[in-house]
PDB file of N, CA and C in Angstrom:
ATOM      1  N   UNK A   1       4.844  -8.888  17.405  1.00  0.00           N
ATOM      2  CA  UNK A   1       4.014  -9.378  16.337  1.00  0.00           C
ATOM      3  C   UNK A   1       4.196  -8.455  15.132  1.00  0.00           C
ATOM      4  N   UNK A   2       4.252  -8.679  13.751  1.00  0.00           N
ATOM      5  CA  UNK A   2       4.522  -8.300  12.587  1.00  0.00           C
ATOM      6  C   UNK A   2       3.561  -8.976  11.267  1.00  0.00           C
ATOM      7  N   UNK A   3       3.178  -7.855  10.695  1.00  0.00           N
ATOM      8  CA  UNK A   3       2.397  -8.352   9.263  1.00  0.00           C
ATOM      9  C   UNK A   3       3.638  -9.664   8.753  1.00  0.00           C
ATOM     10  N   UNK A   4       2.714 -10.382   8.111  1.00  0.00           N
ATOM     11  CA  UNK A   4       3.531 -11.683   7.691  1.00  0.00           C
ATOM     12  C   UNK A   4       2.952 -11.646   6.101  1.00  0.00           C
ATOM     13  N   UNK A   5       2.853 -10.433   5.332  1.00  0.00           N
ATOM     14  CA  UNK A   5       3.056 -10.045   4.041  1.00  0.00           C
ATOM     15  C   UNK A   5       4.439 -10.276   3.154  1.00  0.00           C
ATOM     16  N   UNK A   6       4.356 -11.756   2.347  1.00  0.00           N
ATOM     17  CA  UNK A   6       5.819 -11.177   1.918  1.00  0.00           C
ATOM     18  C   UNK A   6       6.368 -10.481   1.025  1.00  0.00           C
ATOM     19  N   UNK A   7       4.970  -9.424   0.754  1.00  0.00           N
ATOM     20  CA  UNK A   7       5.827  -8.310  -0.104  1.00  0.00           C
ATOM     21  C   UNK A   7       6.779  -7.726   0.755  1.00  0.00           C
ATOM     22  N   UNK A   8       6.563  -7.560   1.988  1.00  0.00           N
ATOM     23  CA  UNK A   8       7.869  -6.385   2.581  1.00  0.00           C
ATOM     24  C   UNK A   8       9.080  -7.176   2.337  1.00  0.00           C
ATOM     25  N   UNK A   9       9.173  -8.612   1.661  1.00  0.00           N
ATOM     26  CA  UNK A   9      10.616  -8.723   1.752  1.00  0.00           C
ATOM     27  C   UNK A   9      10.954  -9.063   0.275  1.00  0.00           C
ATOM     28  N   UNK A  10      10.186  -8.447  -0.691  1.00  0.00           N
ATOM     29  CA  UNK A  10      10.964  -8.468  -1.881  1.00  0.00           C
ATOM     30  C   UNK A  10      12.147  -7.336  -2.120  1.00  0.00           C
ATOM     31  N   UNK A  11      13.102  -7.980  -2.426  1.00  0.00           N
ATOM     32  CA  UNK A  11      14.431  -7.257  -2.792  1.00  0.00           C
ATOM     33  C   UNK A  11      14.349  -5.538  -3.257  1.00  0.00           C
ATOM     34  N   UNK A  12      12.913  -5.275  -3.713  1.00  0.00           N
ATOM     35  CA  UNK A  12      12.600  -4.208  -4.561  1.00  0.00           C
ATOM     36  C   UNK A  12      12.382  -2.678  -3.164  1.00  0.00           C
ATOM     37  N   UNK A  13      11.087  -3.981  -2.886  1.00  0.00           N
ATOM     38  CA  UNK A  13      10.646  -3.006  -1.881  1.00  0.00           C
ATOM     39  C   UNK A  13      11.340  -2.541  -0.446  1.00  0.00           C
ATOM     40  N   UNK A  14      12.214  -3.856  -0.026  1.00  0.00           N
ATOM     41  CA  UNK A  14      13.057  -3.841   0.996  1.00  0.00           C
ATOM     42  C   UNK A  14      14.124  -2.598   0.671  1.00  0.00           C
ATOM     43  N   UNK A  15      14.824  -2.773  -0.064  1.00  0.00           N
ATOM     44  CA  UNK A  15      15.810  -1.258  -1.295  1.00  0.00           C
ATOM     45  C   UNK A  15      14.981   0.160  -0.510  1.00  0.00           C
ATOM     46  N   UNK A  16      13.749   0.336  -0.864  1.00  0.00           N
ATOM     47  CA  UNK A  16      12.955   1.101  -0.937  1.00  0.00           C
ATOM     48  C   UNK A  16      12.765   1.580   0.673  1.00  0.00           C
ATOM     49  N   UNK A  17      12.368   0.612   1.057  1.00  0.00           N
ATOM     50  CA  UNK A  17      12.068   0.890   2.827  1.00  0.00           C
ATOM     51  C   UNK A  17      13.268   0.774   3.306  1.00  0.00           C
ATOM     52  N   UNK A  18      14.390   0.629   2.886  1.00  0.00           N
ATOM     53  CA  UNK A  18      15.609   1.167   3.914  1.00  0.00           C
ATOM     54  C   UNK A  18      16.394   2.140   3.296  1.00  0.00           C
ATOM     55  N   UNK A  19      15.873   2.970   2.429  1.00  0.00           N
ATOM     56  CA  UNK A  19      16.493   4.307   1.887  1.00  0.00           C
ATOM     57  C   UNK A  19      15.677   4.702   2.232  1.00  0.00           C
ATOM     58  N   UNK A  20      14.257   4.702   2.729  1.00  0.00           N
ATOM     59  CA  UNK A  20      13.514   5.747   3.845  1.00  0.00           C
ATOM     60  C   UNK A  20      14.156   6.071   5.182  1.00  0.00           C
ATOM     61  N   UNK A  21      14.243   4.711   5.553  1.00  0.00           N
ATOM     62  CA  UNK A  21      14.742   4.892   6.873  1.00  0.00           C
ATOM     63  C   UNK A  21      15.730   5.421   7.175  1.00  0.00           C
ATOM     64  N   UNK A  22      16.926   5.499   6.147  1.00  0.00           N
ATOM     65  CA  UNK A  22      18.180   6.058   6.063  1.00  0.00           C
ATOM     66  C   UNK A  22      18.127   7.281   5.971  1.00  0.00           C
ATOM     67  N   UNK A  23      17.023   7.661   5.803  1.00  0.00           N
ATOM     68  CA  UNK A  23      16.723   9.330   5.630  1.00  0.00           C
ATOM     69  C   UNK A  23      17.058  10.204   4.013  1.00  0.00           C
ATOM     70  N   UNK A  24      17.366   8.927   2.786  1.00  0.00           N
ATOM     71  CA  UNK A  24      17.983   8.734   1.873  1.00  0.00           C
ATOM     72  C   UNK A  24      17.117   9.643   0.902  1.00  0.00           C
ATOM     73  N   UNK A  25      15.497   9.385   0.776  1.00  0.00           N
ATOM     74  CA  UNK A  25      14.097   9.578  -0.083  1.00  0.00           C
ATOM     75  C   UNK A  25      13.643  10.955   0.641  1.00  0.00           C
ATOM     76  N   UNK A  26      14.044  11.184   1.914  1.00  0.00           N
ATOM     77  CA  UNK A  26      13.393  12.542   2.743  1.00  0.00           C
ATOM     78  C   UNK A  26      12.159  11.426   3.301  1.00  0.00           C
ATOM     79  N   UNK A  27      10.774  12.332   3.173  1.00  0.00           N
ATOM     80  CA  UNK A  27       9.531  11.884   4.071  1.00  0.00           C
ATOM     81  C   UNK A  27       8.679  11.814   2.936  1.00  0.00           C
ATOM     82  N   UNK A  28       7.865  10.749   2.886  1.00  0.00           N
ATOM     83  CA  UNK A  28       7.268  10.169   1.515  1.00  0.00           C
ATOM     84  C   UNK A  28       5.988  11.026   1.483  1.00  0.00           C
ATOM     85  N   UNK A  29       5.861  11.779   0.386  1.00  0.00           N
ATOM     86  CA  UNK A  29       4.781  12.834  -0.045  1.00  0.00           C
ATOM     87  C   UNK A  29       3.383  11.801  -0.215  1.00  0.00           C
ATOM     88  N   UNK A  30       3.830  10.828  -1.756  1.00  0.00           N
ATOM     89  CA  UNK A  30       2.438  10.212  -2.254  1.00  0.00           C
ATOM     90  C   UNK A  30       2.924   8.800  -2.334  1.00  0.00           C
ATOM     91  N   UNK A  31       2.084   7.666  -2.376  1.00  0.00           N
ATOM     92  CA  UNK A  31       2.520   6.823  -3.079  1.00  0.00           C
ATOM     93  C   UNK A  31       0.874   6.410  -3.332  1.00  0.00           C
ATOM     94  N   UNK A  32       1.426   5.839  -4.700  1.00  0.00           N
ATOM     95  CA  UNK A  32       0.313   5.070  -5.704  1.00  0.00           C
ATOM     96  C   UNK A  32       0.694   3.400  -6.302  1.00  0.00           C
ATOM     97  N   UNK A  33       0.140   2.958  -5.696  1.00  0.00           N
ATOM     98  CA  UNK A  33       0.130   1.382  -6.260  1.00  0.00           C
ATOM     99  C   UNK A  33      -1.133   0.899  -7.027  1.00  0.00           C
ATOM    100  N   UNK A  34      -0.814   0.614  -7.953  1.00  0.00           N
ATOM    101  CA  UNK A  34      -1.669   0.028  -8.887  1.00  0.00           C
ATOM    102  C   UNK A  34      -1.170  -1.504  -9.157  1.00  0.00           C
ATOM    103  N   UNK A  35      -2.363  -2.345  -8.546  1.00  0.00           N
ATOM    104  CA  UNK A  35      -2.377  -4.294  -8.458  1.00  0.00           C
ATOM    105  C   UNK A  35      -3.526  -4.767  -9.329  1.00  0.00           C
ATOM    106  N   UNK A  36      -2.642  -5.259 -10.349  1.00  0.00           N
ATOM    107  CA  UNK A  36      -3.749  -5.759 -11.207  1.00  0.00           C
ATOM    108  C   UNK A  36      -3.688  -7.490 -10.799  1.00  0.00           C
ATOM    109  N   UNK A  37      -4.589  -8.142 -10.963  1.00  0.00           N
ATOM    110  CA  UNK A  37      -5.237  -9.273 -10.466  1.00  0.00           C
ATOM    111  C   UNK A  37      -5.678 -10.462 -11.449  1.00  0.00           C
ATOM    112  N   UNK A  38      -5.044 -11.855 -11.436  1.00  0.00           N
ATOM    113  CA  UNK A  38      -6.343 -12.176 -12.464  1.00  0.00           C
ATOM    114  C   UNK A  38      -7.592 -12.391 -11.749  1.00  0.00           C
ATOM    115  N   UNK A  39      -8.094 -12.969 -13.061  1.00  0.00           N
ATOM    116  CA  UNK A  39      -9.911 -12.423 -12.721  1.00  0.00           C
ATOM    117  C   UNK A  39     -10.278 -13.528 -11.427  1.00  0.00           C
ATOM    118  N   UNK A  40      -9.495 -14.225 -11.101  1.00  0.00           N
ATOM    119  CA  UNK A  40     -10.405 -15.340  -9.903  1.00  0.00           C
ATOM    120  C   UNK A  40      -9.951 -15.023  -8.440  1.00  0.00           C
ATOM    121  N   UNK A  41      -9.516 -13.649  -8.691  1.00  0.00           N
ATOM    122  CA  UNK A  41      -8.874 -13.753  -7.031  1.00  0.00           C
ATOM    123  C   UNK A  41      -9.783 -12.180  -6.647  1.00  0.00           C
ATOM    124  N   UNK A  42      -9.736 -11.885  -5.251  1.00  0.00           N
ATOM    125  CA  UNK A  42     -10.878 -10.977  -4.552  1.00  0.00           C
ATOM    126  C   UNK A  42      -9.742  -9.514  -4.414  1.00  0.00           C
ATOM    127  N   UNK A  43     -10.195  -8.225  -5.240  1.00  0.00           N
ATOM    128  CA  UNK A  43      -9.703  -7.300  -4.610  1.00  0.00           C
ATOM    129  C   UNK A  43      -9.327  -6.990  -3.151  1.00  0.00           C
ATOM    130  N   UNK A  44     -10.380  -7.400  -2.432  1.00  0.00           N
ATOM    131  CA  UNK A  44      -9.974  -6.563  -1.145  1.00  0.00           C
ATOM    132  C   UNK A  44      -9.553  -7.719  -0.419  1.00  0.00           C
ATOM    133  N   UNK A  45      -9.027  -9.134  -0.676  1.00  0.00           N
ATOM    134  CA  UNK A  45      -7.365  -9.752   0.023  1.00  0.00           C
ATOM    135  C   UNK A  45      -6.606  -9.363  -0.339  1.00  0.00           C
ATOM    136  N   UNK A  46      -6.662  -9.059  -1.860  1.00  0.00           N
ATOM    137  CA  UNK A  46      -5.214  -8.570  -2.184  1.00  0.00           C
ATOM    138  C   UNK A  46      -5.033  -7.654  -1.846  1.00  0.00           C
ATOM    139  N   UNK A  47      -5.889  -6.838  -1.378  1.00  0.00           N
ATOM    140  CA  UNK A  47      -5.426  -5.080  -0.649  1.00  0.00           C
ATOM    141  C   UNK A  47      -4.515  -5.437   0.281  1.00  0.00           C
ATOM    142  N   UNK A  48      -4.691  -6.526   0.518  1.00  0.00           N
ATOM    143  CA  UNK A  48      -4.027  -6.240   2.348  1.00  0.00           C
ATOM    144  C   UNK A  48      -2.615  -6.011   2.183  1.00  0.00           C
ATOM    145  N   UNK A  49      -1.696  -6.687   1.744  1.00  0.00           N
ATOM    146  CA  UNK A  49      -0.337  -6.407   1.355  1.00  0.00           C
ATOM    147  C   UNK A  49      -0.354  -5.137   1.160  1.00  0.00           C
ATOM    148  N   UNK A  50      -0.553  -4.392  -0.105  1.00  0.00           N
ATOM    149  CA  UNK A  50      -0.593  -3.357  -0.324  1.00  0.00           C
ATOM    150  C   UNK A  50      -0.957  -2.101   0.422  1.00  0.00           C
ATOM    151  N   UNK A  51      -1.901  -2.631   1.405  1.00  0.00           N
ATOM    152  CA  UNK A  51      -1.919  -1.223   2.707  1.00  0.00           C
ATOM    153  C   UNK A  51      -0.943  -1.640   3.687  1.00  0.00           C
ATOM    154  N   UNK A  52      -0.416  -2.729   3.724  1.00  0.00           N
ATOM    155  CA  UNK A  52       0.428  -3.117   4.785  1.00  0.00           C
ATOM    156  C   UNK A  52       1.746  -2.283   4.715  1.00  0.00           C
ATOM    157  N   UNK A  53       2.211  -2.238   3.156  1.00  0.00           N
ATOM    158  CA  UNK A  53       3.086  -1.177   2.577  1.00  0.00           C
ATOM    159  C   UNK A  53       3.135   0.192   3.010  1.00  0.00           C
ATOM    160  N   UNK A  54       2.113   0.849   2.818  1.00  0.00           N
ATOM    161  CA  UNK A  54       1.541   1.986   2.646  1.00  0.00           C
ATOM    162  C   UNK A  54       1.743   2.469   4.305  1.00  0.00           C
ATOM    163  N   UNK A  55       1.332   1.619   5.221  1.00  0.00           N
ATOM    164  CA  UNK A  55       1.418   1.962   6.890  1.00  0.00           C
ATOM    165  C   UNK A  55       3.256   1.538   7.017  1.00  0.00           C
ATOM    166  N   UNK A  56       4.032   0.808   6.231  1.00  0.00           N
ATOM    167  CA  UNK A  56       5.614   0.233   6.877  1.00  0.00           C
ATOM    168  C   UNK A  56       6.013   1.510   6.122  1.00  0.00           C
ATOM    169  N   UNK A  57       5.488   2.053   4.944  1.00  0.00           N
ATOM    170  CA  UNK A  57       6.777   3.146   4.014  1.00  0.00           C
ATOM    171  C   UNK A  57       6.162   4.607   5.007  1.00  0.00           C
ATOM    172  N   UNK A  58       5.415   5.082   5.286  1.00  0.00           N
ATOM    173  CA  UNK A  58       4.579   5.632   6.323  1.00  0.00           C
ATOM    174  C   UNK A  58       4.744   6.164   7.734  1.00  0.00           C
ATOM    175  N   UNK A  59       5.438   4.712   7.775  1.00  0.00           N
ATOM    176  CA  UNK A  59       5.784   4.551   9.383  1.00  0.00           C
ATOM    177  C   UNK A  59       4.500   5.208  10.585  1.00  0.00           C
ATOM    178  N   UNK A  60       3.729   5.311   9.445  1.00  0.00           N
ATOM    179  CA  UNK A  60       2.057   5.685  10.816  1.00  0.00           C
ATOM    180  C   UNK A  60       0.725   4.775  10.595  1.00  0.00           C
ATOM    181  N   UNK A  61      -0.057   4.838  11.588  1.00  0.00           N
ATOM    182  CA  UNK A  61      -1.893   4.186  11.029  1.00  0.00           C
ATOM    183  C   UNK A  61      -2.200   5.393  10.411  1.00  0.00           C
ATOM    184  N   UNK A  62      -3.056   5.381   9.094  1.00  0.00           N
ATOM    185  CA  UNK A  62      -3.220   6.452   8.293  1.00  0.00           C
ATOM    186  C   UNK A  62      -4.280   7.118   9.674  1.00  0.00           C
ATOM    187  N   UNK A  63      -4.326   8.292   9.162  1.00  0.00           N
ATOM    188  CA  UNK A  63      -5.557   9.368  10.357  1.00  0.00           C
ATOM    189  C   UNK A  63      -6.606   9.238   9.570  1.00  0.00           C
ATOM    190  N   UNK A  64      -6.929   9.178   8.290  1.00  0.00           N
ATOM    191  CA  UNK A  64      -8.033   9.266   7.243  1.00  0.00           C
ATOM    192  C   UNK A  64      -8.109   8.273   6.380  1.00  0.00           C
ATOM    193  N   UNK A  65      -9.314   7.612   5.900  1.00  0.00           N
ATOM    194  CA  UNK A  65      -9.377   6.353   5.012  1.00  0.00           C
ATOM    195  C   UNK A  65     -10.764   6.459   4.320  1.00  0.00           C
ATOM    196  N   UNK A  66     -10.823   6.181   3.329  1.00  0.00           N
ATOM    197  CA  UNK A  66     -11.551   6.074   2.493  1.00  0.00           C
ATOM    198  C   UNK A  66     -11.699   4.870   1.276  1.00  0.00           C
ATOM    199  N   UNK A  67     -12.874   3.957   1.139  1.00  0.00           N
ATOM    200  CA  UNK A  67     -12.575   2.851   0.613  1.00  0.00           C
ATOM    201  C   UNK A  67     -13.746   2.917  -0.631  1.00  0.00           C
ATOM    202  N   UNK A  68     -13.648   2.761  -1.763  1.00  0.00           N
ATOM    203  CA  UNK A  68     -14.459   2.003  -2.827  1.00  0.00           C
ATOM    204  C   UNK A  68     -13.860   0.992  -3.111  1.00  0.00           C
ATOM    205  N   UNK A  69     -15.334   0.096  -3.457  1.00  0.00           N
ATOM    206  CA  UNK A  69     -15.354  -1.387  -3.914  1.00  0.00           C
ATOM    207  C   UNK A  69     -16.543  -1.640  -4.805  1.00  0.00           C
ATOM    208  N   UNK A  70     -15.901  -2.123  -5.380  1.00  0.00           N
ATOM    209  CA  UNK A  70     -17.106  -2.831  -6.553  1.00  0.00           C
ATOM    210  C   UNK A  70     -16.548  -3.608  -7.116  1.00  0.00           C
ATOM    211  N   UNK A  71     -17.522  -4.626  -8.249  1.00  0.00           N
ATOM    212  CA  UNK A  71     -16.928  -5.689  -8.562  1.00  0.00           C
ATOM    213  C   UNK A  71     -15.530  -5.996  -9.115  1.00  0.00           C
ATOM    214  N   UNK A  72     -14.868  -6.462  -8.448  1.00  0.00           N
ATOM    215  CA  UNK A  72     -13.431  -6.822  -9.466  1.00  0.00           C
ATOM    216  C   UNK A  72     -12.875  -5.478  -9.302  1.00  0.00           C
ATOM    217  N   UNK A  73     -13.215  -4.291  -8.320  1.00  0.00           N
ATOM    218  CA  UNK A  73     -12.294  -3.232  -7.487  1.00  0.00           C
ATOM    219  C   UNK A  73     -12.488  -2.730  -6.269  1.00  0.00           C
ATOM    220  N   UNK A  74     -11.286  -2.179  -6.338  1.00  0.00           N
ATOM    221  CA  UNK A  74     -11.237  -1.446  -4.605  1.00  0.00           C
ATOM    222  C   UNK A  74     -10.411  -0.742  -5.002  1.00  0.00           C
ATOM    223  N   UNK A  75     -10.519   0.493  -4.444  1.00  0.00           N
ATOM    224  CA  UNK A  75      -9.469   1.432  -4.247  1.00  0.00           C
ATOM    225  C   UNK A  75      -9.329   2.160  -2.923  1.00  0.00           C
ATOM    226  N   UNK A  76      -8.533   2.008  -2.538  1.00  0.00           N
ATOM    227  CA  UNK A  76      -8.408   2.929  -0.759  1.00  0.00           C
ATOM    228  C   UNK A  76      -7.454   4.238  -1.165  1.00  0.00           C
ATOM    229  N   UNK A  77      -7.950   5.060  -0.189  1.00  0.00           N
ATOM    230  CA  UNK A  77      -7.135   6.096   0.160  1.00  0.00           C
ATOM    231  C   UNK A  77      -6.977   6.340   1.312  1.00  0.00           C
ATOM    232  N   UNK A  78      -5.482   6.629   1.654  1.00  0.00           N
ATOM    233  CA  UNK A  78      -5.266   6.499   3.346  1.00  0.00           C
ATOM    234  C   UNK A  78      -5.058   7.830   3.434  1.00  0.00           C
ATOM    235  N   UNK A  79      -4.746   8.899   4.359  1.00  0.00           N
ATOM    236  CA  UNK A  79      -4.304   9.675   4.494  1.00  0.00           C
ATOM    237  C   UNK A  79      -3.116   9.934   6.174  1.00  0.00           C
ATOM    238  N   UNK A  80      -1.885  10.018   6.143  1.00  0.00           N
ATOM    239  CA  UNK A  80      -1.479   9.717   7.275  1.00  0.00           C
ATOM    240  C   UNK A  80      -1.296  11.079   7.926  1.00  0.00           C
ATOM    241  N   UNK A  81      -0.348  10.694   9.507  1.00  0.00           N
ATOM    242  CA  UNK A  81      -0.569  12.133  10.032  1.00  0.00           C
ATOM    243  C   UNK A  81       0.780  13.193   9.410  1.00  0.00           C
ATOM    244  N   UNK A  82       1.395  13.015   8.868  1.00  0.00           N
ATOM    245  CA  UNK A  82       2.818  14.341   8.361  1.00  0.00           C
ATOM    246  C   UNK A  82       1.928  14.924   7.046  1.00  0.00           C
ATOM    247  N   UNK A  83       0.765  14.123   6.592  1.00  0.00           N
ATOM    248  CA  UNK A  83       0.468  14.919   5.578  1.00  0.00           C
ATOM    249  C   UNK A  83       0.694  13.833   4.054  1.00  0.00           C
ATOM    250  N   UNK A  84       1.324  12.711   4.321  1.00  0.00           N
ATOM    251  CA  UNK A  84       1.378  11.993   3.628  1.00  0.00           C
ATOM    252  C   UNK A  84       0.222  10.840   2.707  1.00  0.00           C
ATOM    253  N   UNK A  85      -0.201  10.864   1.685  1.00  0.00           N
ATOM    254  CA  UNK A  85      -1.409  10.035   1.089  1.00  0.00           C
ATOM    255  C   UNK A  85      -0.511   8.673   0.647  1.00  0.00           C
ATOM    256  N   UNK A  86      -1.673   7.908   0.225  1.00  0.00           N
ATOM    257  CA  UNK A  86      -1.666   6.536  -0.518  1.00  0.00           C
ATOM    258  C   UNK A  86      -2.784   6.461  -0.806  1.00  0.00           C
ATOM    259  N   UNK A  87      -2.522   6.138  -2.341  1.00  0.00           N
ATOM    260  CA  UNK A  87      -3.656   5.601  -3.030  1.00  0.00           C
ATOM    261  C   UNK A  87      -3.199   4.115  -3.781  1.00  0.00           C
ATOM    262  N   UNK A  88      -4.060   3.469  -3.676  1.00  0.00           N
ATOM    263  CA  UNK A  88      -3.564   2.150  -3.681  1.00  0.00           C
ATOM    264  C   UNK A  88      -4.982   1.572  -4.474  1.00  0.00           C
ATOM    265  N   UNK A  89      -5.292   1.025  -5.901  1.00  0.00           N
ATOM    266  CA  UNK A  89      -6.358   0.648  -6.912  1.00  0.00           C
ATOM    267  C   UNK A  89      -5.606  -1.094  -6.951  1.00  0.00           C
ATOM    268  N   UNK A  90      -6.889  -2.135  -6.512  1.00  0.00           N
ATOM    269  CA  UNK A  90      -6.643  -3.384  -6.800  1.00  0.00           C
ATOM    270  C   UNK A  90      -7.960  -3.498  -7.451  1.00  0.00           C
ATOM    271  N   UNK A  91      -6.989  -4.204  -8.884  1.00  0.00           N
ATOM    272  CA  UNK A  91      -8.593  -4.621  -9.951  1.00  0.00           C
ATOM    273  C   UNK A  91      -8.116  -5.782 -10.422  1.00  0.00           C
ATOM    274  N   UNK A  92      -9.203  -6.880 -10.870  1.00  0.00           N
ATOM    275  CA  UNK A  92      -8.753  -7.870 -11.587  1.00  0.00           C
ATOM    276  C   UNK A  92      -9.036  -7.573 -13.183  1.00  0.00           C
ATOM    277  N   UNK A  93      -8.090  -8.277 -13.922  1.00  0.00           N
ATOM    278  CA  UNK A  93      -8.135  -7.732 -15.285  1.00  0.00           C
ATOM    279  C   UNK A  93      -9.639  -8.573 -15.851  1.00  0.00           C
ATOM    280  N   UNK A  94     -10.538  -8.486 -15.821  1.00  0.00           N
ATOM    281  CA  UNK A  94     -11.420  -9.007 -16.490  1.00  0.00           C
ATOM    282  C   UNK A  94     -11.872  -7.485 -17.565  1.00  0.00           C
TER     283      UNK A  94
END
């Protein structure tokens, strides 16, 4: 069974996750995604892709998480186990 996100298979990000794996990038320190939204759609669905990322570039379940939400945001912070973060802000542009 596999996330059925199809960001993991845009051309961009796919590039990206197999020069990790290749050992190409080294071991990913930070990553920051910033998803802006229009105004009729819910921050925290659209998170989901975006942490789905964050655990495939990762390659772990974060050990630490931390979530704000409020209207029209969310921001998570994962923290995984090598020491690696993600911060990941979904807002809709209103």
């Amino acid at each position: 069974m596999m996330p059925a996100h199809t960001t993991r298979f845009l051309p961009s990000v796919r590039a990206v996750q197999g020069a990790l794996a290749a050992g190409e990038l080294g071991s990913p320190g930070l990553l920051r995604i910033h998803h802006w939204l229009p105004h009729d759609q819910l921050p925290h669905q659209a998170a989901f892709p975006q942490i789905d990322l964050a655990h495939w570039f990762f390659g772990a379940a974060p050990e630490q998480t931390h979530f704000l939400e409020k209207a029209g945001y969310l921001q998570a912070h994962l923290g995984f186990p090598d020491g690696g973060m993600a911060v990941i802000d979904v807002a809709t542009n209103r």
